[in-house]
Protein backbone atom coordinates (compact mmCIF):
# COMPACT_ATOMS: atom_id res chain seq x y z
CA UNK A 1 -134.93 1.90 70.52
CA UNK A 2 -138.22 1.02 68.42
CA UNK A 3 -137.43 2.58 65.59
CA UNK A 4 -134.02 1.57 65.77
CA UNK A 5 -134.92 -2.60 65.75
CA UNK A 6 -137.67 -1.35 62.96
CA UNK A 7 -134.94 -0.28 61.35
CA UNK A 8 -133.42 -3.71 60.26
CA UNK A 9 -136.28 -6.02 61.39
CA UNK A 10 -137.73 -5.30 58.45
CA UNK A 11 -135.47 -6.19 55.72
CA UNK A 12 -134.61 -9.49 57.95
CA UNK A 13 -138.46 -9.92 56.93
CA UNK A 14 -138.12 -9.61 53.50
CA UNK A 15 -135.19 -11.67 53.27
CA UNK A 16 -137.28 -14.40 54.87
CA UNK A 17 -140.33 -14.18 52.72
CA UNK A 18 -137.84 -14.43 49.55
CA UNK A 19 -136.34 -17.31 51.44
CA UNK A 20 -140.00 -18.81 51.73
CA UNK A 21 -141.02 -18.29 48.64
CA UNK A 22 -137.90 -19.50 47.04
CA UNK A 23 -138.09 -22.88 48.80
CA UNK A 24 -141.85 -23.27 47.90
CA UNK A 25 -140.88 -22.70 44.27
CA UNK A 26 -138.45 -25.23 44.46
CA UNK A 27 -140.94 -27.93 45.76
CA UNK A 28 -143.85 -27.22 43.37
CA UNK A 29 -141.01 -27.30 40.81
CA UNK A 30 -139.84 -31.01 41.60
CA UNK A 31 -143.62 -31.40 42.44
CA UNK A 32 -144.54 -30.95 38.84
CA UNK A 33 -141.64 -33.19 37.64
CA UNK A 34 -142.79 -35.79 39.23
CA UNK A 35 -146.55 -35.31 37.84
CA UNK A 36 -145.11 -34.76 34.46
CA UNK A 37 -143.09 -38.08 34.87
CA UNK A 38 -146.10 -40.26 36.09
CA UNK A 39 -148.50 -38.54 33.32
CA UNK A 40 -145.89 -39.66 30.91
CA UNK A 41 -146.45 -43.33 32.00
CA UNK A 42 -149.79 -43.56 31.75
CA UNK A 43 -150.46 -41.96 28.83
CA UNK A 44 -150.31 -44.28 25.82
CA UNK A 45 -147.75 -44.31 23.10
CA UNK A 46 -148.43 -41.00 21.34
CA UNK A 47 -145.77 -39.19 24.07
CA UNK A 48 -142.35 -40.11 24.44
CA UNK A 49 -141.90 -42.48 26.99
CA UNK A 50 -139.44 -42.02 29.69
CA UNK A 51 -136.51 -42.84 30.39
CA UNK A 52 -137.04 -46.01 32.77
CA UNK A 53 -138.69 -46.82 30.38
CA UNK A 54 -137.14 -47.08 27.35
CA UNK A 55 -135.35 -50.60 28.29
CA UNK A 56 -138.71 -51.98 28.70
CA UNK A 57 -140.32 -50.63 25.26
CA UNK A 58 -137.21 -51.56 23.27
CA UNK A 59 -137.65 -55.39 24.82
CA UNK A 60 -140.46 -55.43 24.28
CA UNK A 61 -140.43 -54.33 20.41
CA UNK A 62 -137.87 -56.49 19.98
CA UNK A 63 -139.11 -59.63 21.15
CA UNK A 64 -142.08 -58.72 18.92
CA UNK A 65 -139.50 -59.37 15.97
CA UNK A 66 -139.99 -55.36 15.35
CA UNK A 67 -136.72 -53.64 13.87
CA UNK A 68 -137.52 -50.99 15.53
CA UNK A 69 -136.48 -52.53 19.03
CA UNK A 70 -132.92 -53.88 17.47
CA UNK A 71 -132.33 -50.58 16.36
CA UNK A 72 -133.58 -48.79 19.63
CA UNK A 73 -131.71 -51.32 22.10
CA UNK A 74 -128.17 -51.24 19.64
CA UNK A 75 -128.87 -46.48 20.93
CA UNK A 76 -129.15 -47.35 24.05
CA UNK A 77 -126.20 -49.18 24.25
CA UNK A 78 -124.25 -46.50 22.73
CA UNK A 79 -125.59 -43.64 24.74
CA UNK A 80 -125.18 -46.59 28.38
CA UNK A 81 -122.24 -48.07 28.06
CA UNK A 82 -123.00 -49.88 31.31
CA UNK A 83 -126.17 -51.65 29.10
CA UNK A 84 -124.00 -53.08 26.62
CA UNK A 85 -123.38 -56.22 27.89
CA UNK A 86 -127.05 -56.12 28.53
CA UNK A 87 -127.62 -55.53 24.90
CA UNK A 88 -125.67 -58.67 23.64
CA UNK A 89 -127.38 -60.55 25.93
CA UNK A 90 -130.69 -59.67 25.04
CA UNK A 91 -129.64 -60.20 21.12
CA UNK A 92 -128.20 -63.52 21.64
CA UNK A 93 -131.47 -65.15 23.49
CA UNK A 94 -132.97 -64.27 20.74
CA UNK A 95 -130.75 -66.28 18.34
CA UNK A 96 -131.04 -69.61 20.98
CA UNK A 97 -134.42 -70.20 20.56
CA UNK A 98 -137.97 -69.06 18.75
CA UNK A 99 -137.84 -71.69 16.13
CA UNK A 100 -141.18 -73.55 16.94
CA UNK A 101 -143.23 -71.87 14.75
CA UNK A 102 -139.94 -71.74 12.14
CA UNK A 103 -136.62 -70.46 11.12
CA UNK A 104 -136.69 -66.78 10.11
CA UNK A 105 -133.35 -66.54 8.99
CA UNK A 106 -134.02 -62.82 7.45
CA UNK A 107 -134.32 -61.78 11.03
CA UNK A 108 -131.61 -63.81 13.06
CA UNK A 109 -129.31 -62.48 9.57
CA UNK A 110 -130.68 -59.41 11.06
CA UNK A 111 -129.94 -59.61 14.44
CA UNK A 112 -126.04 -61.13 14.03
CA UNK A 113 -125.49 -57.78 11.78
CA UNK A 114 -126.39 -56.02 14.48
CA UNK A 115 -124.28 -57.45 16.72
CA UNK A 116 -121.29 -58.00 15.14
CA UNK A 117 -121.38 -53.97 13.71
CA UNK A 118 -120.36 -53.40 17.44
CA UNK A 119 -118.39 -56.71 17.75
CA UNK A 120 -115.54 -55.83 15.19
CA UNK A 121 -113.18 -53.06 16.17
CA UNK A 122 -114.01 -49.53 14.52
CA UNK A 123 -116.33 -46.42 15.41
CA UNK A 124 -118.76 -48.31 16.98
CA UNK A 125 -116.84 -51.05 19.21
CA UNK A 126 -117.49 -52.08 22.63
CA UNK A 127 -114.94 -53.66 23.74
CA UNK A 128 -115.18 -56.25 26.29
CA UNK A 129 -118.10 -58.41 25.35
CA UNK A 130 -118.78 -62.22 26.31
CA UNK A 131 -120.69 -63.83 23.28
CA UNK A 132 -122.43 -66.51 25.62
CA UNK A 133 -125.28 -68.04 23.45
CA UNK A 134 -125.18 -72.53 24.27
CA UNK A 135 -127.67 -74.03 21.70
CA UNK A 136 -128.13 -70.62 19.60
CA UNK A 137 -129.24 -71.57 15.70
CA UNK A 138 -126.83 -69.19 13.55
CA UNK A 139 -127.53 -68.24 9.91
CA UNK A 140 -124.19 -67.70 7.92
CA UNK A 141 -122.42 -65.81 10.77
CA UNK A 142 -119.61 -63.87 10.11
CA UNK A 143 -117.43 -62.87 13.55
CA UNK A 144 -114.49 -62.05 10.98
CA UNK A 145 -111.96 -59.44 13.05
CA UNK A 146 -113.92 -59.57 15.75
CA UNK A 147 -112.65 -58.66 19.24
CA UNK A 148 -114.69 -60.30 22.49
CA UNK A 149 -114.32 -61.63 25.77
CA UNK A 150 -115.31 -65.00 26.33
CA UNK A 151 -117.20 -66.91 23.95
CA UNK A 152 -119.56 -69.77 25.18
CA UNK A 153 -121.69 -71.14 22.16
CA UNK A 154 -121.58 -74.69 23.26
CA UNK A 155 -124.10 -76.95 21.11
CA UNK A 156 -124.81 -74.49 18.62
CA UNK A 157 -126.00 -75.15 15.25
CA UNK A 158 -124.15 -73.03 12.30
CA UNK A 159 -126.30 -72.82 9.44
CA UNK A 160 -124.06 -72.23 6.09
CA UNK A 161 -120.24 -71.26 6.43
CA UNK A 162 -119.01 -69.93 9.79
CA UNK A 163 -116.04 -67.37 9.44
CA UNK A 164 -114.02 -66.58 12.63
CA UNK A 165 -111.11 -65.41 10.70
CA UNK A 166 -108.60 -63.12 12.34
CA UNK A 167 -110.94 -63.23 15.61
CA UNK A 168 -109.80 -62.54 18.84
CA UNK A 169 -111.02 -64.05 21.83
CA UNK A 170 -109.08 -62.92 25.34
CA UNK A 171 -111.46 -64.89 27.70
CA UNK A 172 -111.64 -68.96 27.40
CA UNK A 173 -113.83 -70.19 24.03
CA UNK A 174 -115.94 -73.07 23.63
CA UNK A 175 -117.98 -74.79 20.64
CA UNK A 176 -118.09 -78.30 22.47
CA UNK A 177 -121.07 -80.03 21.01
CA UNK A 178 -121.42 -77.70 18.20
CA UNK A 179 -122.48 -78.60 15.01
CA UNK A 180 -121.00 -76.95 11.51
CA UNK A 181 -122.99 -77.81 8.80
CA UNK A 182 -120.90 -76.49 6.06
CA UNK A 183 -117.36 -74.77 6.32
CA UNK A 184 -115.67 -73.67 9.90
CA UNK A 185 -113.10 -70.85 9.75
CA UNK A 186 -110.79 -69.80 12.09
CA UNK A 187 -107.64 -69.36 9.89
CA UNK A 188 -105.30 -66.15 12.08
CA UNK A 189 -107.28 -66.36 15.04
CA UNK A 190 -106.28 -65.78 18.24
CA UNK A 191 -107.71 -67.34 21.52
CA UNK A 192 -105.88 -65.96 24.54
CA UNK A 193 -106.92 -68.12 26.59
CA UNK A 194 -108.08 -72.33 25.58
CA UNK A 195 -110.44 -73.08 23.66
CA UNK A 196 -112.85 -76.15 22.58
CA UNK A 197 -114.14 -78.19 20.05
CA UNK A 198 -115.23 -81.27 22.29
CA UNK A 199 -117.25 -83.26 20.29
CA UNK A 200 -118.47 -80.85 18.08
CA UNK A 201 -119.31 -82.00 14.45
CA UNK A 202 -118.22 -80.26 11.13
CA UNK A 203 -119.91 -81.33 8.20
CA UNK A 204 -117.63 -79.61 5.63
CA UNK A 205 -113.77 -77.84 5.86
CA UNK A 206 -112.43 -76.78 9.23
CA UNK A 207 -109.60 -74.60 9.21
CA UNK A 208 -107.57 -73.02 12.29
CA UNK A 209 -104.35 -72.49 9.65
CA UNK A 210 -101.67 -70.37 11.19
CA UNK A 211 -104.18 -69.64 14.26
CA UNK A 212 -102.72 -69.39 17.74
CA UNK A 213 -103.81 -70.90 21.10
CA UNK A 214 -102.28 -69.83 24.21
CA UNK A 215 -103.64 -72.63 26.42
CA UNK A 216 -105.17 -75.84 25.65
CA UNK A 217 -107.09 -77.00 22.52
CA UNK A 218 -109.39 -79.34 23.19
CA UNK A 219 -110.72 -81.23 19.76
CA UNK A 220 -111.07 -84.51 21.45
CA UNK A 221 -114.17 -86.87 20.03
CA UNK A 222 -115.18 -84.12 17.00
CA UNK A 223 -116.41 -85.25 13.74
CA UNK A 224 -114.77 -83.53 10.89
CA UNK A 225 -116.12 -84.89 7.30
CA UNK A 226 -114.01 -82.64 5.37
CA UNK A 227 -110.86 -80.80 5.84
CA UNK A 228 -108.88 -80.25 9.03
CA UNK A 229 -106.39 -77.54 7.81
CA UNK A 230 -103.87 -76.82 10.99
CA UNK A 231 -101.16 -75.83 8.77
CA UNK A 232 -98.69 -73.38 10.77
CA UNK A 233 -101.20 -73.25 13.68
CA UNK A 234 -99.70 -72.14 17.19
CA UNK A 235 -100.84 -73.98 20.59
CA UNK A 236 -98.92 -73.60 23.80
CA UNK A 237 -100.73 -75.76 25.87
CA UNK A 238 -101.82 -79.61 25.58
CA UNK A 239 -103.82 -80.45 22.48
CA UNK A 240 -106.09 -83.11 22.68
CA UNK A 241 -107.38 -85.22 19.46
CA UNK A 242 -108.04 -88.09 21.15
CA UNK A 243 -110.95 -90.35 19.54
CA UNK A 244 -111.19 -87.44 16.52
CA UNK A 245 -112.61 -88.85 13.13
CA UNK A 246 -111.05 -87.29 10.19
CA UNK A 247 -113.41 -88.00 7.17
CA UNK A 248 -111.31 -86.07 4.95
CA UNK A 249 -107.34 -84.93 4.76
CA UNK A 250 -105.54 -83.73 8.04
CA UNK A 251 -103.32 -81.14 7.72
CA UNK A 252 -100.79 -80.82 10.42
CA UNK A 253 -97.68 -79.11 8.41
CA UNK A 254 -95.30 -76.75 10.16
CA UNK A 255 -97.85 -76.60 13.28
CA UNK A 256 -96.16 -76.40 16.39
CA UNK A 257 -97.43 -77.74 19.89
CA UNK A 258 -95.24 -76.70 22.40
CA UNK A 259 -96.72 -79.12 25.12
CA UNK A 260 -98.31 -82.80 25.00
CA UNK A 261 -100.34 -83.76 22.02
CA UNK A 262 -102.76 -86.93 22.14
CA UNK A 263 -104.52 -88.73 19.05
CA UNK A 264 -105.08 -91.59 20.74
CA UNK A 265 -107.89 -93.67 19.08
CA UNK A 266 -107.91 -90.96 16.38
CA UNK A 267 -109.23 -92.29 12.71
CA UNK A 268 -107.46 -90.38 9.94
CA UNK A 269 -109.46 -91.69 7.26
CA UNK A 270 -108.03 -88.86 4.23
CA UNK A 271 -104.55 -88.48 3.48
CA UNK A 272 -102.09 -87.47 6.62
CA UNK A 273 -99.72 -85.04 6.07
CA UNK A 274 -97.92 -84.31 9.69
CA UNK A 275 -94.30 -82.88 7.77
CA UNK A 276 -92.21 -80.11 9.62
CA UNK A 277 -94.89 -80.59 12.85
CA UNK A 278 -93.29 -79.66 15.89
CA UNK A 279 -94.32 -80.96 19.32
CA UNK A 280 -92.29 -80.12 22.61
CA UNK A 281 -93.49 -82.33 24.40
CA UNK A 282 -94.98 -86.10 24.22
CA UNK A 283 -96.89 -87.22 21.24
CA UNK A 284 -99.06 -89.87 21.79
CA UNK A 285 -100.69 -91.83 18.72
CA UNK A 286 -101.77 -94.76 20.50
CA UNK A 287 -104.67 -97.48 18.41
CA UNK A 288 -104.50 -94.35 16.04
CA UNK A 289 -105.88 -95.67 12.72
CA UNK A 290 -104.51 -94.51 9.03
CA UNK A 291 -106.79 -95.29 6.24
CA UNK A 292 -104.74 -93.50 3.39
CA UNK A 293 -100.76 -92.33 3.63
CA UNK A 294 -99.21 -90.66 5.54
CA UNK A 295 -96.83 -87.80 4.57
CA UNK A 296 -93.55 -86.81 7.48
């Protein structure tokens, strides 16, 4: 009977001590991870750091104004695409402030390069980006077939010409408060949703010729010393010129508004040209002032 239970008892042992042994090699294995992980964050920057920690050194290089962080934080948002939005964010602070000890337009040209490679449909797009960035300084930016979400870069100051051409925003836009200090153009853009000019001021030419809006446009009490080119422009919703200034000519030919449009207390100061405008809707031109004539 002994030698019988002998008989299996003892390979039921040394199934057991594998067992044992197998499970203790598994713990000193994770064990040793885990030292290897925390020796790699202690140790300075001659080892590769890891990867929790690669968010942190990229900020952190970047913030220093190093390349080196733009270019690490634009592979981490390829390799995450869960960071990307991340990413842009982290970008665009940078271009809303940091001027107090000067402009360094080399690096915010930089930065908006950088951005906009992964803005503008191609091998490298992410898709689905809000460009939020209220009082960011921008140095002859260039969103040109770009593709975002929503855009929010209310009170923003655009250094040289700002090109939006053939853009396409799907979320609501707004550059109420902005400030263009040369040329503004949005000729063949396409906001999906409204969008804003509020009180925003354009030194030179604005254009949104043969752009289309599929909600509101709101241009109500903006500045424009130059050109206001709407020629063939598209808006479903209201549009909304009340108390504009139009330093220069005002182009409304063959634009169609299919709902109300208001220039109440608008100043057209240039030459008028409003031939072959459509409106669907009311048109309201009420204490409207012409300086120069205007062409139906």
């Amino acid at each position: 009977m002994i030698g019988g239970m002998s008989s299996w008892l003892v390979p039921l042992a040394v199934a057991l001590v594998v067992v044992w042994v197998g499970v203790r090699h598994v713990r000193a294995s994770h064990s040793d991870t885990l030292l290897d992980e925390h020796a790699r964050r202690r140790v300075g920057s001659e080892a590769a750091p890891a990867p929790v920690s690669v968010w942190r050194e990229a900020n952190r290089l970047f913030r220093s104004g190093e390349e080196e962080g733009l270019l690490l934080l634009a592979e981490i948002g390829r390799q995450a695409p869960r960071r990307r939005q991340a990413v842009v964010d982290t970008w665009l602070a940078a271009l809303r402030g940091g001027v107090s000890l000067g402009l360094d337009a080399p690096w915010r040209t930089a930065v908006q390069r950088e951005l906009v490679a992964h803005l503008r449909p191609g091998e490298d797009f992410w898709p689905g980006m809000d460009l939020v960035a209220p009082g960011a300084i921008l140095v002859e930016l260039d969103l040109s077939g770009c593709r975002v979400n929503r855009v929010d870069l209310m009170g923003a100051v655009f250094l040289g010409d700002a090109r939006f051409e053939a853009m396409t925003v799907t979320g609501d836009a707004t550059f109420a408060g902005a400030r263009f200090l040369r040329h503004a153009v949005f000729t063949d853009a396409l906001f999906a949703r409204s969008v804003s000019f509020g009180a925003a001021v354009f030194t030179g030419n604005v254009s949104l010729r043969s752009a289309q809006v599929a909600d509101q446009l709101v241009f109500a009490r903006a500045k424009v010393s130059g050109r206001a080119d709407l020629r063939r422009a598209e808006v479903s919703g209201r549009a909304d010129f009340r108390h504009v200034r139009f330093g220069g000519r005002a182009l409304f030919g063959d634009v169609v508004f299919h709902q109300d449009a208001w220039f109440r207390h608008a100043w057209f100061r240039g030459r008028t040209d409003v031939g072959s405008a459509l409106i669907g809707e009311a048109a309201e031109f009420g204490h409207a002032r012409f300086g120069r004539r205007v062409m139906h």
